[in-house]
Protein backbone atom coordinates (compact mmCIF):
# COMPACT_ATOMS: atom_id res chain seq x y z
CA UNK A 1 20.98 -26.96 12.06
CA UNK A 2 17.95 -24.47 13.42
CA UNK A 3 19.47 -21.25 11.36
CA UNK A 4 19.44 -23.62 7.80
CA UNK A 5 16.28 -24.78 7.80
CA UNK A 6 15.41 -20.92 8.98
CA UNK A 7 17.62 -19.50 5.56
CA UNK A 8 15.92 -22.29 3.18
CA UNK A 9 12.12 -21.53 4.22
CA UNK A 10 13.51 -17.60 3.93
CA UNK A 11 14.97 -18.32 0.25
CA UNK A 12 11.95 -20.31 -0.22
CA UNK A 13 9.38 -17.53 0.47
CA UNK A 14 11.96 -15.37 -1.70
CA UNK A 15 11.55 -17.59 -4.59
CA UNK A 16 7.26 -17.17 -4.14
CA UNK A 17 7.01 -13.63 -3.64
CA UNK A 18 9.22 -13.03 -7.33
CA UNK A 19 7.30 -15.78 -8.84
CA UNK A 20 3.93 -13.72 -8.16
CA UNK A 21 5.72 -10.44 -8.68
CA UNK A 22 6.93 -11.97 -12.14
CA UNK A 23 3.20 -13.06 -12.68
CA UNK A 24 1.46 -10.59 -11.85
CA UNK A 25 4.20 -8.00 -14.12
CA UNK A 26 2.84 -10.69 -16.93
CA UNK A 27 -0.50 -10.39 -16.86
CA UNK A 28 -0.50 -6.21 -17.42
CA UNK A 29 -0.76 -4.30 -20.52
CA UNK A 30 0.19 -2.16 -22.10
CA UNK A 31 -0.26 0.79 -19.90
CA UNK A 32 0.54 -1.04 -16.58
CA UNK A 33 -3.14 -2.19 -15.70
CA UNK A 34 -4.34 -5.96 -15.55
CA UNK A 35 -6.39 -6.75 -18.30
CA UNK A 36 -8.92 -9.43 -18.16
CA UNK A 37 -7.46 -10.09 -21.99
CA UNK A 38 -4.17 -10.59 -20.98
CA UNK A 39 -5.75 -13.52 -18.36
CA UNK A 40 -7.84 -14.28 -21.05
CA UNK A 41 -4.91 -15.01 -23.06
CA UNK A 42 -2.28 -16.68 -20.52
CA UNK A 43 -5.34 -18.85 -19.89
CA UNK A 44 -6.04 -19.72 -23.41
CA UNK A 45 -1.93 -20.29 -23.88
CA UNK A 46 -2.05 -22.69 -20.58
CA UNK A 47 -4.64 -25.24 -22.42
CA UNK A 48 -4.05 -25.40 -25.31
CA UNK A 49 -0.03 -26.56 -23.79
CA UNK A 50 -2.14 -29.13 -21.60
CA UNK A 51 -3.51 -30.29 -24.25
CA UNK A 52 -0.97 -30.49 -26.57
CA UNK A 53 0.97 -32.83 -23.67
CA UNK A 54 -2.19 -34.38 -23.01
CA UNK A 55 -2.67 -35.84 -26.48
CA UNK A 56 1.50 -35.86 -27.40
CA UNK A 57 1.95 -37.99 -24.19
CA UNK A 58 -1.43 -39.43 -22.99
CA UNK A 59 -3.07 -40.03 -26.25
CA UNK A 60 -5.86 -38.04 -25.25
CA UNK A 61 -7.74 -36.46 -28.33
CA UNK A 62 -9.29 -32.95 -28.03
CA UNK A 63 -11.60 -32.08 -30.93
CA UNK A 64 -9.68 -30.50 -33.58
CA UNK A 65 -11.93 -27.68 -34.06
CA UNK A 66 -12.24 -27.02 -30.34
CA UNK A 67 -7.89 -27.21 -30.82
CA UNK A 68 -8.08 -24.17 -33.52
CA UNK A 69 -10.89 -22.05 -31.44
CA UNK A 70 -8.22 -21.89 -28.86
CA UNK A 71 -5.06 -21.56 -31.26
CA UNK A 72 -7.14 -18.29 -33.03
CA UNK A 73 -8.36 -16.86 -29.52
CA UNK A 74 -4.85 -16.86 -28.26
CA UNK A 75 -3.95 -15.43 -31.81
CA UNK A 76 -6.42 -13.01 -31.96
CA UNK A 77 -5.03 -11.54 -28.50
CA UNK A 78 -1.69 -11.03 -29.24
CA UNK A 79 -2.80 -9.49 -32.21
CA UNK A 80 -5.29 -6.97 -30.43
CA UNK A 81 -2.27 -6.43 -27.88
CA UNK A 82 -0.10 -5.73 -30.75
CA UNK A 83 -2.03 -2.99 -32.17
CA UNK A 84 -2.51 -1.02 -29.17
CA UNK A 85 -1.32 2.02 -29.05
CA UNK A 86 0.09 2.77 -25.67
CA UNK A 87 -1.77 5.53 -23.49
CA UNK A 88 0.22 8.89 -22.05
């Protein structure tokens, strides 16, 4: 009983340390470094989904223009990250 409460908190630490590895292999560019415009973006992506749910599910209404500011800054960073030319 002892050794499988033992393996799940093991498997359960697992499970935390790949979701940060996973997160934090997200949030470089490019050329391996974190970039506070990848953060930028991720951030950007994370609202405007809560507030897409938000209004879809709690009929909560953002401000449409504050709803595009986000859509073109999230835009406008995959589009700078897609330019980039990667550094040697």
């Amino acid at each position: 009983m002892g050794d499988s409460k033992k393996e799940e908190q093991k498997e359960k630490t697992k499970m935390k340390k790949q979701f940060l590895i996973a997160l934090a292999a997200l949030l470089k560019d490019k050329n391996g470094c974190h970039s506070l415009r990848e953060v930028a973006t991720a951030l950007f992506i994370v609202i405007v989904i809560i507030s897409w749910i938000a209004q879809q599910f709690f009929g909560k209404e953002i401000p449409e223009f504050m709803f595009y500011s986000l859509v073109g800054l999230v835009g406008a960073g995959c589009f700078g990250y897609s330019i980039e030319k990667k550094q040697v």
